[in-house]
PDB file of N, CA and C in Angstrom:
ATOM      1  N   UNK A   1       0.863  -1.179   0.000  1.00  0.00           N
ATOM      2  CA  UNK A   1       0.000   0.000   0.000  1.00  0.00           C
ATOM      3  C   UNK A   1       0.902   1.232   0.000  1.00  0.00           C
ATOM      4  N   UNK A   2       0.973   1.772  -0.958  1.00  0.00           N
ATOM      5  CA  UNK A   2       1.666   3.522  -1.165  1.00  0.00           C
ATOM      6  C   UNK A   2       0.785   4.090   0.270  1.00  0.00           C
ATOM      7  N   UNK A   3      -0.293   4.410  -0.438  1.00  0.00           N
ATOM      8  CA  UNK A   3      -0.958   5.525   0.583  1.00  0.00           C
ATOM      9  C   UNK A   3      -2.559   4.856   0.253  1.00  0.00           C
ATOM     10  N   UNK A   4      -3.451   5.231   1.331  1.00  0.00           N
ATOM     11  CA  UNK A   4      -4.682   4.663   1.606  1.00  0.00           C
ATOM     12  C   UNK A   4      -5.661   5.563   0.520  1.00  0.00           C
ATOM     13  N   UNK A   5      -6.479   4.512   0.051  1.00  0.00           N
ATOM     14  CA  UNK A   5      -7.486   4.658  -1.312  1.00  0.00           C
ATOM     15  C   UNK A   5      -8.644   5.948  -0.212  1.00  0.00           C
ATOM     16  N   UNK A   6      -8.636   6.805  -1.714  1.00  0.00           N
ATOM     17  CA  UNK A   6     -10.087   8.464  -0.853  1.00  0.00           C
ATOM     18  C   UNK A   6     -11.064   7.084  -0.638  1.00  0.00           C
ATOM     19  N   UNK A   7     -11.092   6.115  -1.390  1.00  0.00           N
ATOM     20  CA  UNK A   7     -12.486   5.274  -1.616  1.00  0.00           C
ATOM     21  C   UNK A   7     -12.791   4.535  -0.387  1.00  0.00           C
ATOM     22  N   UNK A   8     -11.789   4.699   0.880  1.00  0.00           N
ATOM     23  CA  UNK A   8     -12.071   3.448   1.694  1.00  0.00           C
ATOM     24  C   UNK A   8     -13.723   3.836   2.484  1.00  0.00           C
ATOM     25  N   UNK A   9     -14.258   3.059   2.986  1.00  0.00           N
ATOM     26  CA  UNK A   9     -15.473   3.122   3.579  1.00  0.00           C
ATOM     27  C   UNK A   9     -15.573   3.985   4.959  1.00  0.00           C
ATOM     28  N   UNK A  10     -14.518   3.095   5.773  1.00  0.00           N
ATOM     29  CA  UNK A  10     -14.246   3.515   7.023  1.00  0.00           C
ATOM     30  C   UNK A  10     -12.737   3.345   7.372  1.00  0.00           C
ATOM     31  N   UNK A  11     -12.533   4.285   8.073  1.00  0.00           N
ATOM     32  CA  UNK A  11     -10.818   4.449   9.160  1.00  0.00           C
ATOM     33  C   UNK A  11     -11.253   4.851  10.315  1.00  0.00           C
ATOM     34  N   UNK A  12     -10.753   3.696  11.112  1.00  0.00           N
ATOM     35  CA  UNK A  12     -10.972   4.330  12.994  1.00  0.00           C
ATOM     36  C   UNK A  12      -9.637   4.558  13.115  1.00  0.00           C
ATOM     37  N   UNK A  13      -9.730   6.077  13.877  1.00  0.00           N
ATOM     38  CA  UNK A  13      -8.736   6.811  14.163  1.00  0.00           C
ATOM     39  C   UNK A  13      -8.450   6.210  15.876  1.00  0.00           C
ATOM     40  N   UNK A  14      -7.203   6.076  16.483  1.00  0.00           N
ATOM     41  CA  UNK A  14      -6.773   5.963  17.833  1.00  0.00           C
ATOM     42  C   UNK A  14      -7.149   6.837  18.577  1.00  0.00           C
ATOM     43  N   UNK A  15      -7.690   8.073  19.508  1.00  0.00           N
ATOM     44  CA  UNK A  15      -7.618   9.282  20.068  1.00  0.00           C
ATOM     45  C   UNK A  15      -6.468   9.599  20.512  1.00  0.00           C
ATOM     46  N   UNK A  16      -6.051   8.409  21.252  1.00  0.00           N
ATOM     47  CA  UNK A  16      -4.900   8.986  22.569  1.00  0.00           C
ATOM     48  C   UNK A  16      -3.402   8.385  21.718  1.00  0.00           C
ATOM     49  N   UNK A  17      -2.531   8.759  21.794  1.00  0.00           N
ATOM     50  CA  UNK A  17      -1.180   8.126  21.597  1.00  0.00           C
ATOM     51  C   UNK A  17      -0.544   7.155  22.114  1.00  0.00           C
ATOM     52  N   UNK A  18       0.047   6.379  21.318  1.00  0.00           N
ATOM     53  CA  UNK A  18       0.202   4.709  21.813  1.00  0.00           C
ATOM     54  C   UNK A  18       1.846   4.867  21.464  1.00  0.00           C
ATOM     55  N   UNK A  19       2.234   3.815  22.244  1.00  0.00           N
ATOM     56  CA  UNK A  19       3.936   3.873  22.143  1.00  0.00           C
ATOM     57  C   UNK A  19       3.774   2.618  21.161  1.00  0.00           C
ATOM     58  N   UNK A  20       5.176   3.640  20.363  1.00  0.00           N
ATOM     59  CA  UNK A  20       5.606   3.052  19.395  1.00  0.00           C
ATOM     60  C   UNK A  20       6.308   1.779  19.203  1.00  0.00           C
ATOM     61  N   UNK A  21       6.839   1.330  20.499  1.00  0.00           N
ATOM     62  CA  UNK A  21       7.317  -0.032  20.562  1.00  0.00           C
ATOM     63  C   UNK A  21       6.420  -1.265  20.028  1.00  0.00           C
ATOM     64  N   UNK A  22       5.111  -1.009  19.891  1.00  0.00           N
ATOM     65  CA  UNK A  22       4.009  -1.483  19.743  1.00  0.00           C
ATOM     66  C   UNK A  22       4.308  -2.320  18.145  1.00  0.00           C
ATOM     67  N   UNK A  23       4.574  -3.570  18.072  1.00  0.00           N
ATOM     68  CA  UNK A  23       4.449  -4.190  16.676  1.00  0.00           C
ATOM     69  C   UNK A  23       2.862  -4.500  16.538  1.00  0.00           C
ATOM     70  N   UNK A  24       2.739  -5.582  15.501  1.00  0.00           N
ATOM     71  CA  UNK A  24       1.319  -5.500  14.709  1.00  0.00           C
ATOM     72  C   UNK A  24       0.749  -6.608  15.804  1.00  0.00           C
ATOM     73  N   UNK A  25       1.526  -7.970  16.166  1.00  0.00           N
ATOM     74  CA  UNK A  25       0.605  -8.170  17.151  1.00  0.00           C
ATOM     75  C   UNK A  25      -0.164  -7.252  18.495  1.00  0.00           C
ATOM     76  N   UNK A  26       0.788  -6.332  19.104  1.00  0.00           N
ATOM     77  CA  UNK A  26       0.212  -5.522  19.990  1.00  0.00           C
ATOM     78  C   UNK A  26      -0.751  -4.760  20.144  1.00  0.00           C
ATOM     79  N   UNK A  27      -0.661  -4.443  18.593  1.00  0.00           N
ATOM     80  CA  UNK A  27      -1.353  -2.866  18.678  1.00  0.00           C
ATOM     81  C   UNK A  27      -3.186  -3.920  17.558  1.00  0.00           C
ATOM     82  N   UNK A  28      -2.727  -5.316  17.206  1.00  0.00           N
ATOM     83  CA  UNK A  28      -3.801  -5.811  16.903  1.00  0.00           C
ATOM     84  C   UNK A  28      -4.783  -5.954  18.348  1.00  0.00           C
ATOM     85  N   UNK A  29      -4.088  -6.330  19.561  1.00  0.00           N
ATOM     86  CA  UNK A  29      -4.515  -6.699  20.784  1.00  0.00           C
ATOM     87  C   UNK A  29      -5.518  -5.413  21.285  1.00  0.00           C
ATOM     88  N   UNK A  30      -5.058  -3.870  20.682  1.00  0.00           N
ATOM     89  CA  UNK A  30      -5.378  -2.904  21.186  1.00  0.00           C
ATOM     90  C   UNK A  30      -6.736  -2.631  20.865  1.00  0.00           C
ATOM     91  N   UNK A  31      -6.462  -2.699  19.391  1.00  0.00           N
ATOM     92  CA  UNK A  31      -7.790  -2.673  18.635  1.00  0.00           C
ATOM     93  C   UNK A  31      -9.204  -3.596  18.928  1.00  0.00           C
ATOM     94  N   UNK A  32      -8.819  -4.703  19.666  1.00  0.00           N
ATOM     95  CA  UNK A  32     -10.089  -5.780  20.038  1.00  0.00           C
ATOM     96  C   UNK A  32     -10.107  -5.507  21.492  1.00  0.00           C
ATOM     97  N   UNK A  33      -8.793  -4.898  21.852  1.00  0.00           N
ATOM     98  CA  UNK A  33      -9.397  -4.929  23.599  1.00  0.00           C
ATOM     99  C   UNK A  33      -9.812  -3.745  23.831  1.00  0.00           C
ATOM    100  N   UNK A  34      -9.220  -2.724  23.725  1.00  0.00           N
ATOM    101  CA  UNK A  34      -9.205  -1.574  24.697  1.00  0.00           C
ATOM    102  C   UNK A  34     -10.374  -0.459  23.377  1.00  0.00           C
ATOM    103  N   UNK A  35      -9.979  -0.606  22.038  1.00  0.00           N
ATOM    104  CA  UNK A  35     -11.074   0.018  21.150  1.00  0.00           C
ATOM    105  C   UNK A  35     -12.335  -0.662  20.804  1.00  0.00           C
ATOM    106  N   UNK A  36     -12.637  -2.064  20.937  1.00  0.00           N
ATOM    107  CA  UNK A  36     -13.498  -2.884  21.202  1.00  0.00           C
ATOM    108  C   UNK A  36     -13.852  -2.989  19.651  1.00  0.00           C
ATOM    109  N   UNK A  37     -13.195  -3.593  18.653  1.00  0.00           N
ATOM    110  CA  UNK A  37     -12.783  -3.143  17.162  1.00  0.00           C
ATOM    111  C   UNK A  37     -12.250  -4.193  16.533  1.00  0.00           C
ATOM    112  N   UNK A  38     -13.070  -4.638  16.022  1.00  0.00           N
ATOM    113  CA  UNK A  38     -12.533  -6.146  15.048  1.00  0.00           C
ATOM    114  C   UNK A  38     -11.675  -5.968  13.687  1.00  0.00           C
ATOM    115  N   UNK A  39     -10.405  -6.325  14.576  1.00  0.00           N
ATOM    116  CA  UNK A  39      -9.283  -6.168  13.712  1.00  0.00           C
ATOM    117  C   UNK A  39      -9.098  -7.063  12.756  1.00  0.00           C
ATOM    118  N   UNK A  40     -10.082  -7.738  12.579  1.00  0.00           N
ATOM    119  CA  UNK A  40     -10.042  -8.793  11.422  1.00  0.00           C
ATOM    120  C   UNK A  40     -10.975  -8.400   9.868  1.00  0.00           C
ATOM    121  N   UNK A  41     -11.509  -7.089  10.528  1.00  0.00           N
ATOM    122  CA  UNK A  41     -12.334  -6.358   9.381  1.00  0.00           C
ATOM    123  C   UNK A  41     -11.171  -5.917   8.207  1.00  0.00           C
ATOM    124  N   UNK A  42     -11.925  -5.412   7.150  1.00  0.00           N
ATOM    125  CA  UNK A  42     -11.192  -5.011   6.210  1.00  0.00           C
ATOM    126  C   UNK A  42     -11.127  -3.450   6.456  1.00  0.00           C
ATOM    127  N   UNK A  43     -11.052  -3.322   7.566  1.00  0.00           N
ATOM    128  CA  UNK A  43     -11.354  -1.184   7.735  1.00  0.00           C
ATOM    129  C   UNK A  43      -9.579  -1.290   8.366  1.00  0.00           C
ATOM    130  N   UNK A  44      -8.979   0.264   8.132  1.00  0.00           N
ATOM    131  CA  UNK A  44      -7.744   0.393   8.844  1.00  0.00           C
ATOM    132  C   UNK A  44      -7.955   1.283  10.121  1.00  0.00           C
ATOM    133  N   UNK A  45      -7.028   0.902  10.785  1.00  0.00           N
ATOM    134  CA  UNK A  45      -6.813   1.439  12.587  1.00  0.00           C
ATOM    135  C   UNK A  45      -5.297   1.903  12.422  1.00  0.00           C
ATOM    136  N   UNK A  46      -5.907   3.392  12.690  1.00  0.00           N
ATOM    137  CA  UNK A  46      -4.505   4.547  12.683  1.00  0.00           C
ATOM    138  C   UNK A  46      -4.054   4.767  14.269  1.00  0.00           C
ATOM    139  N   UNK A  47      -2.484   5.025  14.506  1.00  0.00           N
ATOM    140  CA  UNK A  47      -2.370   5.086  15.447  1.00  0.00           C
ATOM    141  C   UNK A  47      -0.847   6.449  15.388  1.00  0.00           C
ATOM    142  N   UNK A  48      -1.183   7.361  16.582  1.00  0.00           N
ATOM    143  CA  UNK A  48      -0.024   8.146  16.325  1.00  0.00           C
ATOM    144  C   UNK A  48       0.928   7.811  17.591  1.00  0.00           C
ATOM    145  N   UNK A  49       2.002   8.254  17.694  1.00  0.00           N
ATOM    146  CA  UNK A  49       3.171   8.389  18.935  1.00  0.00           C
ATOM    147  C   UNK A  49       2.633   9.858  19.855  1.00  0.00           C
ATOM    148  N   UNK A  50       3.830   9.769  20.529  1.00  0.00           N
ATOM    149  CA  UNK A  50       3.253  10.935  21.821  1.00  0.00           C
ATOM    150  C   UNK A  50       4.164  12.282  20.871  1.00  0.00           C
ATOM    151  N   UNK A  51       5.254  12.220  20.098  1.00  0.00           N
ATOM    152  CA  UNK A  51       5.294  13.100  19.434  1.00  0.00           C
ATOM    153  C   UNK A  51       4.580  13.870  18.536  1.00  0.00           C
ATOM    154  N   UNK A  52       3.824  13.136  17.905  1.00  0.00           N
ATOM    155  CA  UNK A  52       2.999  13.440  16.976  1.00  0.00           C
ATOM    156  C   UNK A  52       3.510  13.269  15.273  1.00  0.00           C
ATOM    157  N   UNK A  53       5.004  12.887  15.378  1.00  0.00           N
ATOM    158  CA  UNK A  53       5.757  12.818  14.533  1.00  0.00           C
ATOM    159  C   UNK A  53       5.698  11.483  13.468  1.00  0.00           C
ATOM    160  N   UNK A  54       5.073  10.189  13.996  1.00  0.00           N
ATOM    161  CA  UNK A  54       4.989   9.212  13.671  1.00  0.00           C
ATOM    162  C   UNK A  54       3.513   8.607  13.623  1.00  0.00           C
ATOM    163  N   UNK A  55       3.234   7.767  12.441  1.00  0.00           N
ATOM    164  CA  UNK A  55       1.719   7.347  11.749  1.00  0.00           C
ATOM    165  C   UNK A  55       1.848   5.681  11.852  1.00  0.00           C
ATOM    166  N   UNK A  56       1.365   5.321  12.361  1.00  0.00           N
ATOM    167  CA  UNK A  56       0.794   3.346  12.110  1.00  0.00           C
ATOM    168  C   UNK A  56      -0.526   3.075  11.870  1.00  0.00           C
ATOM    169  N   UNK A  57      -0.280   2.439  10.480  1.00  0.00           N
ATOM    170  CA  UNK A  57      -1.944   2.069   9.976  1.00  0.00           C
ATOM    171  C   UNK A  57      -1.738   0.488  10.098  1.00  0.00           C
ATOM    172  N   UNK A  58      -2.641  -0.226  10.891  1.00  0.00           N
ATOM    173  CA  UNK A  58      -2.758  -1.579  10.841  1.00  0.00           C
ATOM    174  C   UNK A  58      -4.217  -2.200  10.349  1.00  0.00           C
ATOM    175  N   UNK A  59      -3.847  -3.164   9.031  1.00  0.00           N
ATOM    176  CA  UNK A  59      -5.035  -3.392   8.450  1.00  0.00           C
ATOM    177  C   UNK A  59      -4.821  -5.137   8.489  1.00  0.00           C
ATOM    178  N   UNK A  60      -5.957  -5.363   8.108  1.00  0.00           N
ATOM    179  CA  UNK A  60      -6.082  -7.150   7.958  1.00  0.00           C
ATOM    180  C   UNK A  60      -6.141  -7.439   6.306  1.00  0.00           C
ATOM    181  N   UNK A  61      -5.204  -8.165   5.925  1.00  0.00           N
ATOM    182  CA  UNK A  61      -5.455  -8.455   4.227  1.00  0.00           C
ATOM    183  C   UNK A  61      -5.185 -10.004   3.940  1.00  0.00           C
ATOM    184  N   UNK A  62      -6.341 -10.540   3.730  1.00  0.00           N
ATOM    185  CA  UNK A  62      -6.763 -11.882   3.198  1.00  0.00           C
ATOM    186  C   UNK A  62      -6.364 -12.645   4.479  1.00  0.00           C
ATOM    187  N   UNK A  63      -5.204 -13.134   4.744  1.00  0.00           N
ATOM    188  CA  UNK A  63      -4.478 -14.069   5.509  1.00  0.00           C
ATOM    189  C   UNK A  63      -3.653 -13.817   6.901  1.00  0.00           C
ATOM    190  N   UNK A  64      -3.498 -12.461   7.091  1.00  0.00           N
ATOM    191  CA  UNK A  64      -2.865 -11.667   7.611  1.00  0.00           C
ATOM    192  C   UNK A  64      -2.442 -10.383   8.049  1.00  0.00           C
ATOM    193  N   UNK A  65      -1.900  -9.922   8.965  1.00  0.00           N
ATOM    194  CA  UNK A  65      -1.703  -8.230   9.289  1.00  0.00           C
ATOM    195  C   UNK A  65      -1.091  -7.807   8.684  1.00  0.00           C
ATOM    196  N   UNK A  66      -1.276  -6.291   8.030  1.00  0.00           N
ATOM    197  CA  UNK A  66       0.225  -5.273   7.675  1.00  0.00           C
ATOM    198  C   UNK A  66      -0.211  -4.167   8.247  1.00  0.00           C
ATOM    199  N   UNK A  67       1.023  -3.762   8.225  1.00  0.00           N
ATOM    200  CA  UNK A  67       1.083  -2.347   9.072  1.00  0.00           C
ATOM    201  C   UNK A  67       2.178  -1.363   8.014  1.00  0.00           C
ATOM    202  N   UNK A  68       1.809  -0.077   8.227  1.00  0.00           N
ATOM    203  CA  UNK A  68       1.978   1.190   7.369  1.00  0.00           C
ATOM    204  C   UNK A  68       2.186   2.111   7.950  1.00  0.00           C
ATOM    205  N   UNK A  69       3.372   2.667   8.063  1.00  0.00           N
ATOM    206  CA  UNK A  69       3.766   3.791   8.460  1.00  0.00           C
ATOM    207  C   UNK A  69       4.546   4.835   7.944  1.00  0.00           C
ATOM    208  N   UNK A  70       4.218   6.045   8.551  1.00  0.00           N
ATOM    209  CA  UNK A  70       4.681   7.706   8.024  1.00  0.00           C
ATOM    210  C   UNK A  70       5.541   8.105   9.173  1.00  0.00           C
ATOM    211  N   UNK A  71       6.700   8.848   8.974  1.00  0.00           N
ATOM    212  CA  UNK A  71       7.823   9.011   9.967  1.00  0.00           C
ATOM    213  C   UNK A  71       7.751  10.546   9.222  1.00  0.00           C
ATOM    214  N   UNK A  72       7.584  12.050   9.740  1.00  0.00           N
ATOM    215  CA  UNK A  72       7.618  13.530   9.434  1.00  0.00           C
ATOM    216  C   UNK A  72       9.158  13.425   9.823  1.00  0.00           C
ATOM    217  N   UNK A  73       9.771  13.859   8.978  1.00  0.00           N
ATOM    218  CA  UNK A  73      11.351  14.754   9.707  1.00  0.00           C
ATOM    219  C   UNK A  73      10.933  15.998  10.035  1.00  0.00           C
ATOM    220  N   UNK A  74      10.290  17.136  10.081  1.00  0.00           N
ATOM    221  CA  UNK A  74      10.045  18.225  10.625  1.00  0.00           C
ATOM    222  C   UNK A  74       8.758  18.510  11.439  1.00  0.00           C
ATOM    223  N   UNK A  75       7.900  18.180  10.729  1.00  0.00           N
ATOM    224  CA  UNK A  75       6.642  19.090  10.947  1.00  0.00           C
ATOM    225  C   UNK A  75       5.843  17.761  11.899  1.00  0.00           C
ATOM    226  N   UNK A  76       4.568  18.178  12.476  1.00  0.00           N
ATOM    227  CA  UNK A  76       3.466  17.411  13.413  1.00  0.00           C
ATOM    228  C   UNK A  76       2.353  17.161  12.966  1.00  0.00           C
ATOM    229  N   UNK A  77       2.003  16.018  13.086  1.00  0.00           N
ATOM    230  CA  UNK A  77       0.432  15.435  12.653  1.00  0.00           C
ATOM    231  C   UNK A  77      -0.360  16.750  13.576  1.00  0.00           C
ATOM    232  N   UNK A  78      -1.580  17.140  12.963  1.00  0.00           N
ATOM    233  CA  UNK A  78      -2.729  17.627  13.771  1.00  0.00           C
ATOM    234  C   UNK A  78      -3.668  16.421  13.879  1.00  0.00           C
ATOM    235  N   UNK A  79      -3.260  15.730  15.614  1.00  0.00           N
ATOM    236  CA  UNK A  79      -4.058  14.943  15.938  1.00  0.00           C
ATOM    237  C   UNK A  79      -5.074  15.227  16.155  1.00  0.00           C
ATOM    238  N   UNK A  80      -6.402  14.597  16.454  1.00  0.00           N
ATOM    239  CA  UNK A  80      -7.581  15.017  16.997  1.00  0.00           C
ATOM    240  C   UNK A  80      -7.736  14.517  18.519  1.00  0.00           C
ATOM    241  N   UNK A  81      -7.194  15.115  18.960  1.00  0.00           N
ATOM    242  CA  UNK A  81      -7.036  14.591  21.037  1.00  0.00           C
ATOM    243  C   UNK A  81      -8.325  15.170  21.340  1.00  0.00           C
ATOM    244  N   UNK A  82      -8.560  16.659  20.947  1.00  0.00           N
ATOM    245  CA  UNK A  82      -9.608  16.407  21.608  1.00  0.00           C
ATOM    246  C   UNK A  82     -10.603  16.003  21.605  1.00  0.00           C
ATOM    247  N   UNK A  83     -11.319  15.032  20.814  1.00  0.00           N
ATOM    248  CA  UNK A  83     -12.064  14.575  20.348  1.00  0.00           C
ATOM    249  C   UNK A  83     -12.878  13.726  21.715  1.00  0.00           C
ATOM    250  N   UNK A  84     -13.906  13.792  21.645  1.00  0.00           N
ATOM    251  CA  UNK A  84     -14.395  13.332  22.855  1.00  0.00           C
ATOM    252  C   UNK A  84     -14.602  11.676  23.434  1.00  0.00           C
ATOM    253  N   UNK A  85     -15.024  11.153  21.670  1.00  0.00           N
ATOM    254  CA  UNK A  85     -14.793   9.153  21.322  1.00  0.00           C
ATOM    255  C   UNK A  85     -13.303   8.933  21.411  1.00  0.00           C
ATOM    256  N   UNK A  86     -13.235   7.947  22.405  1.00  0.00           N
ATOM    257  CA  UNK A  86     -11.808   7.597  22.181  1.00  0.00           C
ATOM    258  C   UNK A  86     -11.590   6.772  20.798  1.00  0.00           C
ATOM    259  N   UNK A  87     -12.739   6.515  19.741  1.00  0.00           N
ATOM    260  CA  UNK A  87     -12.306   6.422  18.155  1.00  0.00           C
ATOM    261  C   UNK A  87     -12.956   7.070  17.787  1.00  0.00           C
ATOM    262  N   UNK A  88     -12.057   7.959  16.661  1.00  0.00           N
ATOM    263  CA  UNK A  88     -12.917   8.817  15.384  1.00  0.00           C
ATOM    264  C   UNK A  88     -12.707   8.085  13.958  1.00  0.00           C
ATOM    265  N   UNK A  89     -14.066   8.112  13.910  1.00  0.00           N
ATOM    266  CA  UNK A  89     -14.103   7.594  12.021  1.00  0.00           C
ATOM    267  C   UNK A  89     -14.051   8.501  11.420  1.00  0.00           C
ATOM    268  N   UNK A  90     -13.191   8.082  10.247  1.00  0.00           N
ATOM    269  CA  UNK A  90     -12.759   8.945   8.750  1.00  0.00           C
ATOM    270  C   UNK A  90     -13.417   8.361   7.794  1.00  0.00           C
ATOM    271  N   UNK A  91     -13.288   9.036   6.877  1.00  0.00           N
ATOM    272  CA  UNK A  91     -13.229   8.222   5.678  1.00  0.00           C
ATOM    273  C   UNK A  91     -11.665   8.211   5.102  1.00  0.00           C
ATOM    274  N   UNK A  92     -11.105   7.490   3.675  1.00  0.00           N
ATOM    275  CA  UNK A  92     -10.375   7.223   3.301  1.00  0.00           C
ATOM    276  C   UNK A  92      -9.652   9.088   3.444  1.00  0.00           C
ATOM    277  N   UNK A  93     -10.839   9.528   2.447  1.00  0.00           N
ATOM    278  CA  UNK A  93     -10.213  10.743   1.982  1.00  0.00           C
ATOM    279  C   UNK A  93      -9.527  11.620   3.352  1.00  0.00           C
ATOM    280  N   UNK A  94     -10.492  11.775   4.054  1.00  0.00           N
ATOM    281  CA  UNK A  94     -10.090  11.924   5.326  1.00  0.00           C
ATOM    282  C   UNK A  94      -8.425  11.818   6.117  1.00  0.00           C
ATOM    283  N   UNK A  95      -8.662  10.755   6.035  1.00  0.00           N
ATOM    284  CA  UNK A  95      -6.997  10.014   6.697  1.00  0.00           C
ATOM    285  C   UNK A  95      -6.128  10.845   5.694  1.00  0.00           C
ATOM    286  N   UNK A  96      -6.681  10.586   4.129  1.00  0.00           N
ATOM    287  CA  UNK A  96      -5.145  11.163   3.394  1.00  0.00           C
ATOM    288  C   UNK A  96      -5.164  12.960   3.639  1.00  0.00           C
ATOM    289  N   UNK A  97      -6.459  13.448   4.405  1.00  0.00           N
ATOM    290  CA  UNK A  97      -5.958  15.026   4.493  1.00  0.00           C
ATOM    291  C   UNK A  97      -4.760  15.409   6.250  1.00  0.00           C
ATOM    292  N   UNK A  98      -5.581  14.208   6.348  1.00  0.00           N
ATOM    293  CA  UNK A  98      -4.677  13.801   8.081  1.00  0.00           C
ATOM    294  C   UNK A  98      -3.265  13.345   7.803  1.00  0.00           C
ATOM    295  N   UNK A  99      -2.722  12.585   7.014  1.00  0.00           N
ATOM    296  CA  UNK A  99      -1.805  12.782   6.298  1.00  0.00           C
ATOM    297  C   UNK A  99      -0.580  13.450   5.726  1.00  0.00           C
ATOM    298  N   UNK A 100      -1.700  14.401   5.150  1.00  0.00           N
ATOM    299  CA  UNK A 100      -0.698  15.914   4.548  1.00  0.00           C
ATOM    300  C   UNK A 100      -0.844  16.936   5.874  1.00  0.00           C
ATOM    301  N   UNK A 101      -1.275  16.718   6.982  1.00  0.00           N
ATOM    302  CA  UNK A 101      -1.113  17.776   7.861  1.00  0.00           C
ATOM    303  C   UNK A 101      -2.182  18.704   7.960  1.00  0.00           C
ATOM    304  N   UNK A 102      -3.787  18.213   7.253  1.00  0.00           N
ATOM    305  CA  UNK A 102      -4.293  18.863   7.816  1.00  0.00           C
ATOM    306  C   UNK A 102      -5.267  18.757   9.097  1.00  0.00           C
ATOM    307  N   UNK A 103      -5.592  19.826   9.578  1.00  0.00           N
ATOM    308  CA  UNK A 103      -6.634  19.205  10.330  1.00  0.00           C
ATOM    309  C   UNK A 103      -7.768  18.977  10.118  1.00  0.00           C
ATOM    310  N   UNK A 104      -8.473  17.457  10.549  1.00  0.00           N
ATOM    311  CA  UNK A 104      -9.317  17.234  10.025  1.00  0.00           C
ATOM    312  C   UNK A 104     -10.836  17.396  10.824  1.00  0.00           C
ATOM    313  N   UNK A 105     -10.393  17.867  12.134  1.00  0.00           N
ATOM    314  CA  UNK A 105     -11.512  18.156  13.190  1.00  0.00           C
ATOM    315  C   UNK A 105     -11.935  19.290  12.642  1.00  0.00           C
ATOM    316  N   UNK A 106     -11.511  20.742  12.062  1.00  0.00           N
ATOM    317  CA  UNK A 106     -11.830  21.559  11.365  1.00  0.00           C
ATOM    318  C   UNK A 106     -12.850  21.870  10.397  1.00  0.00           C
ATOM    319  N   UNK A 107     -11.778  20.757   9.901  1.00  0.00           N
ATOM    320  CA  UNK A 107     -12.861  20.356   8.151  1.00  0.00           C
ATOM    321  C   UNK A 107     -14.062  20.116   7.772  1.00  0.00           C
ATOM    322  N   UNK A 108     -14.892  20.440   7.202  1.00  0.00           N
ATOM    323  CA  UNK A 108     -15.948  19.448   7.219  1.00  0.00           C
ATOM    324  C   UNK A 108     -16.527  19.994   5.645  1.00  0.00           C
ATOM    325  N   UNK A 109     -16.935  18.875   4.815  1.00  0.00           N
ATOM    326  CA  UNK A 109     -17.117  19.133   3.915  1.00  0.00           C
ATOM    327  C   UNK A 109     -18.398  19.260   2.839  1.00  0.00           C
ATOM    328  N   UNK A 110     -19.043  20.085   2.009  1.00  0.00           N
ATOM    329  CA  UNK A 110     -20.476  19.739   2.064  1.00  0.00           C
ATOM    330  C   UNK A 110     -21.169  18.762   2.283  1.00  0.00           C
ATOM    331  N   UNK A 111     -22.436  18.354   2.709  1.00  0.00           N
ATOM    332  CA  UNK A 111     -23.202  17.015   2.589  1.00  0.00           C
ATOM    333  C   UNK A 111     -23.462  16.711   1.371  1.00  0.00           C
ATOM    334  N   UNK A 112     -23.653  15.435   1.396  1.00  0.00           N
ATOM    335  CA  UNK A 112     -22.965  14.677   0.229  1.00  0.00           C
ATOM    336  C   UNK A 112     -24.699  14.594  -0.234  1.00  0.00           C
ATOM    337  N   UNK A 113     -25.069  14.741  -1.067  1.00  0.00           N
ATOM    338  CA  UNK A 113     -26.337  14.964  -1.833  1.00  0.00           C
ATOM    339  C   UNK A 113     -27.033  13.543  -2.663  1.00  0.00           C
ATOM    340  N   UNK A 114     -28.383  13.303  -2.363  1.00  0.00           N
ATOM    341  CA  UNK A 114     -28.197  12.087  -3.249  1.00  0.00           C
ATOM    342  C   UNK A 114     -30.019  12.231  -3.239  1.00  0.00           C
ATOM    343  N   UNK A 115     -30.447  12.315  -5.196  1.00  0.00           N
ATOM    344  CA  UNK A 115     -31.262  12.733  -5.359  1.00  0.00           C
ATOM    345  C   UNK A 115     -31.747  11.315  -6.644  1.00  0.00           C
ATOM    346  N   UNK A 116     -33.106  10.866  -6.936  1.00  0.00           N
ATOM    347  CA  UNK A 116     -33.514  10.064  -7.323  1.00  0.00           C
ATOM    348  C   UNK A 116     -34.137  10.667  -9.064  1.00  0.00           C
ATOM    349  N   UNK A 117     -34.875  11.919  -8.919  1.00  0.00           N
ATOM    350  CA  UNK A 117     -34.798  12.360 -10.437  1.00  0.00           C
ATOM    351  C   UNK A 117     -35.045  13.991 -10.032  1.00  0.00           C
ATOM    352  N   UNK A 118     -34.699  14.032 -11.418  1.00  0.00           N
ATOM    353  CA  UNK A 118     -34.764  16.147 -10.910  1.00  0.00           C
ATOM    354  C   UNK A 118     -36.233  16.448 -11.980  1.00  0.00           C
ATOM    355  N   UNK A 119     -37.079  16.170 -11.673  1.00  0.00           N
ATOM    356  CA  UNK A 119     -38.418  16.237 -11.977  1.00  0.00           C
ATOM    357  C   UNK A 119     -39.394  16.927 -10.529  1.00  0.00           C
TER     358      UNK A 119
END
């Protein structure tokens, strides 16, 4: 995976920051225990460091875990801490504006319109 498809359905975001020592079994453990989040779905579970400097996406594909990560040499994720769910859902597109640094608690983008005939 380069970078995560605008098309995905759903991304549960982590709230709080998780140490990075954390490999894919661990942070799979996190996702079913403590986010209550079936890591065996086809949705990805983002996770940041206490810097803010570092990204882990852990997804389930066919047979097995992978995990995906973004390392900033300068600049800081705008996490969403304060967010009140300890998970926030994205969508794909979402994650990739979380990504480039923006914030995405900010954002919000028209409602998405869905009309049957224009009669």
């Amino acid at each position: 995976m380069r970078r995560p498809s605008n098309d995905l359905p759903l991304v549960y975001v982590c709230r709080d920051v998780v140490d990075f020592r954390k490999g894919i079994m661990s942070l799979s453990v996190l996702v079913e225990g403590t986010l209550a989040l079936d890591p065996f779905s086809e949705h990805l579970f983002v996770f940041c460091n206490r810097k803010r400097d570092k990204v882990k996406v852990l997804y389930w594909e066919r047979n097995g875990f992978c995990m995906w990560q973004k390392s900033l040499e300068k600049a800081r994720f705008k996490w969403p801490r304060k967010a009140l769910d300890e998970v926030i859902t994205l969508t794909g597109q979402q994650l990739n504006w979380l990504l480039d640094g923006h914030d995405i608690m900010r954002m919000q983008a028209h409602e998405r319109l869905y009309y049957h005939t224009v009669l």
